[in-house]
C-alpha atoms as a PDB file:
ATOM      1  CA  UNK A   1    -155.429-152.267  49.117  1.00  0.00           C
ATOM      2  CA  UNK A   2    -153.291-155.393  48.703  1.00  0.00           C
ATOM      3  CA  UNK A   3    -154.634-158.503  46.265  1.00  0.00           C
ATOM      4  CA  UNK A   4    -156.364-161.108  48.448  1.00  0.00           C
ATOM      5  CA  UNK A   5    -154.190-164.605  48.265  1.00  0.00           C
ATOM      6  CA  UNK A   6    -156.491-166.278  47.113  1.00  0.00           C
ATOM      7  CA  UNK A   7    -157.246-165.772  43.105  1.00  0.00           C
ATOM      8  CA  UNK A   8    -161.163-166.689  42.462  1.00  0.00           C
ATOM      9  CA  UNK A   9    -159.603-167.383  39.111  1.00  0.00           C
ATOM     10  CA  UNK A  10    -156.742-169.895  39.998  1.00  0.00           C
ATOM     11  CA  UNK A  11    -157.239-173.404  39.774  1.00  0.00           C
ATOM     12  CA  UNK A  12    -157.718-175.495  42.591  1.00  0.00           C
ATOM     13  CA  UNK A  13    -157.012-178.971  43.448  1.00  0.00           C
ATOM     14  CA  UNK A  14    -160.366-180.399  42.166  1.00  0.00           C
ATOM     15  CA  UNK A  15    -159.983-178.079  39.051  1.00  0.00           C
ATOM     16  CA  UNK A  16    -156.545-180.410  38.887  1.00  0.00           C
ATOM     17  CA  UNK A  17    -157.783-183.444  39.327  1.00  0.00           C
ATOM     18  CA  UNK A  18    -160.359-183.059  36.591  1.00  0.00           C
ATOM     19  CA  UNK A  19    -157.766-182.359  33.673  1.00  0.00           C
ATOM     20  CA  UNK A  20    -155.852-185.101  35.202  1.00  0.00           C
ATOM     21  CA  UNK A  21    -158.999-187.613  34.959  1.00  0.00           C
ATOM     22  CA  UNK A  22    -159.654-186.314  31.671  1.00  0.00           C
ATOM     23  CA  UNK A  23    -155.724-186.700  30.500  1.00  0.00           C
ATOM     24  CA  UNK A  24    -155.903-190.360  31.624  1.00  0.00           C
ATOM     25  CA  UNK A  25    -158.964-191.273  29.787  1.00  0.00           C
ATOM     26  CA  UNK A  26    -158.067-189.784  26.320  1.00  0.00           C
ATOM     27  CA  UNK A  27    -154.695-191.825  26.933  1.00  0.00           C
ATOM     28  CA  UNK A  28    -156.286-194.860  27.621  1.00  0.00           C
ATOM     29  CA  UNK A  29    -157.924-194.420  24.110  1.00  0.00           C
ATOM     30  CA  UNK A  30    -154.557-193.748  22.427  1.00  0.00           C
ATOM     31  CA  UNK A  31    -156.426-190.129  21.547  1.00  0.00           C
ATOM     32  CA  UNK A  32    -153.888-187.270  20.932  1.00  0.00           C
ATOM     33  CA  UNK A  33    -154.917-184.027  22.453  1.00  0.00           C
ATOM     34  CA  UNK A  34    -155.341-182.682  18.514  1.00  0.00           C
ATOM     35  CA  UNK A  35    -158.070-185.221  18.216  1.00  0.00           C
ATOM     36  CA  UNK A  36    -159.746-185.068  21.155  1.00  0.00           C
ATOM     37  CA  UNK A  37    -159.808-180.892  20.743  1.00  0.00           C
ATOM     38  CA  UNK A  38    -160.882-181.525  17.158  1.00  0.00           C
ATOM     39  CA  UNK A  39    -163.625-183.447  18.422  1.00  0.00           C
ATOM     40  CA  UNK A  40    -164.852-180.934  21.101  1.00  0.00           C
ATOM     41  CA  UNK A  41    -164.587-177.924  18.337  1.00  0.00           C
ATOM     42  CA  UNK A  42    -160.923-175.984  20.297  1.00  0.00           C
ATOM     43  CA  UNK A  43    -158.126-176.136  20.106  1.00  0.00           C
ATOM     44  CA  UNK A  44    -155.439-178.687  21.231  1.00  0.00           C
ATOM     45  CA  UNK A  45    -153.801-175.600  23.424  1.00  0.00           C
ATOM     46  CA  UNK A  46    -157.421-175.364  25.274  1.00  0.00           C
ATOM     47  CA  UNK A  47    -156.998-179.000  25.448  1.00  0.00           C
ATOM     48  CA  UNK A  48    -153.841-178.970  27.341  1.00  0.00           C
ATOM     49  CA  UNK A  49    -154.683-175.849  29.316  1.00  0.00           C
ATOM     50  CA  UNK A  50    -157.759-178.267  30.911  1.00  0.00           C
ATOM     51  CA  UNK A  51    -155.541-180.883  31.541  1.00  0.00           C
ATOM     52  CA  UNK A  52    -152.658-179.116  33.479  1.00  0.00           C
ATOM     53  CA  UNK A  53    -155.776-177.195  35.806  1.00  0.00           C
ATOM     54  CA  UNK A  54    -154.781-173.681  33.769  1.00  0.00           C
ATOM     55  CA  UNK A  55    -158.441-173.016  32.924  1.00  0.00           C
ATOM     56  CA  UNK A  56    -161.300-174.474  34.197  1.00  0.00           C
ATOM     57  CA  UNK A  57    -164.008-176.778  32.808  1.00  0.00           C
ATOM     58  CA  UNK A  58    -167.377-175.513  32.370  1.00  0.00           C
ATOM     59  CA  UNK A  59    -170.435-177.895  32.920  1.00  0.00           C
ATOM     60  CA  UNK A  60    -171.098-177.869  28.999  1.00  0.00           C
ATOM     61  CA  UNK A  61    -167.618-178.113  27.807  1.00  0.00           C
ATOM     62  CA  UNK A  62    -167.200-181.066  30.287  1.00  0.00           C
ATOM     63  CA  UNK A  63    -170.014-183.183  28.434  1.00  0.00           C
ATOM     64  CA  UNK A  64    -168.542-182.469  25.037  1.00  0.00           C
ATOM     65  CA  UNK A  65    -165.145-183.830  26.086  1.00  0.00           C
ATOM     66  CA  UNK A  66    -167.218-186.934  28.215  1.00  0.00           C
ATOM     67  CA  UNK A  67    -168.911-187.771  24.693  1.00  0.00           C
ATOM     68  CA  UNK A  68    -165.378-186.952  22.855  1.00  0.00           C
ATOM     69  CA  UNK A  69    -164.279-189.330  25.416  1.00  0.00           C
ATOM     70  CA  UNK A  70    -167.269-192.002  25.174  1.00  0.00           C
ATOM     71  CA  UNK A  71    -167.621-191.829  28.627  1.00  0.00           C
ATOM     72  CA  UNK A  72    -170.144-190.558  31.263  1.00  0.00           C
ATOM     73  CA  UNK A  73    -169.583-187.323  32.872  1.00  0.00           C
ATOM     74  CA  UNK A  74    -169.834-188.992  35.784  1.00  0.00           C
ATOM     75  CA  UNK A  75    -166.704-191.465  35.135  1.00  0.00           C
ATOM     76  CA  UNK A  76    -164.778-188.298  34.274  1.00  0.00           C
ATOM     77  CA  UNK A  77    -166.005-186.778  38.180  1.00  0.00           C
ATOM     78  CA  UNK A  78    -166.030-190.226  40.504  1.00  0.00           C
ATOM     79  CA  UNK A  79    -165.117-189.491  43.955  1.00  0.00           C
ATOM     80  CA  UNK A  80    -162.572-192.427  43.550  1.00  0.00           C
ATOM     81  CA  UNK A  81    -160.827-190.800  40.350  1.00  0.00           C
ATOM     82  CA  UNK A  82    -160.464-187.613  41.430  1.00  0.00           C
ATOM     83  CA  UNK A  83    -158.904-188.975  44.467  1.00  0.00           C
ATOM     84  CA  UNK A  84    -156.513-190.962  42.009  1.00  0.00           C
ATOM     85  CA  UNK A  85    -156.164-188.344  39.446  1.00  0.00           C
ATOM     86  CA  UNK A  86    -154.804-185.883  42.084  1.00  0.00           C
ATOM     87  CA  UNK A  87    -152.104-188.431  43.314  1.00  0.00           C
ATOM     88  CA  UNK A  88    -153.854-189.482  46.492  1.00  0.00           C
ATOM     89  CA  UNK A  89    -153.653-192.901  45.623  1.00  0.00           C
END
């Protein structure tokens, strides 16, 4: 039976957008990916692999790199970044 073509594993657009929100904050910091993965206890690949969508964020993982980040969870998630994060404006 062929592969559905849709991978419950693949990253979608909000998966995207997330890394991307999180990419912009730790550069607004001037924060390398080495520190901010130092900070969350992985490594600067996992780091990377968040913000290009590769892997996905878990809820946990996600308020580590918001206090990393000294930032809210919720600044990381906004409607309005996500929207910008993603390239829609």
């Amino acid at each position: 039976m062929p592969k559905a073509s849709t991978d419950a594993r693949a990253a979608d657009d909000l998966d995207r957008a997330l890394g991307n929100a999180i990419r912009l904050r730790r550069r607004s910091l001037n924060m390398t990916q080495e520190q901010l993965a130092s900070a969350c206890g992985i490594s600067f690949q996992q780091v990377q692999k968040y913000e290009n969508g590769a892997n996905r964020v878990s809820f946990s993982r996600l308020v580590q790199i918001a206090r990393a980040l000294d930032c809210r969870v919720t600044d990381l998630t906004s409607h309005e970044l996500l929207i910008v994060a993603a390239g829609g404006g």
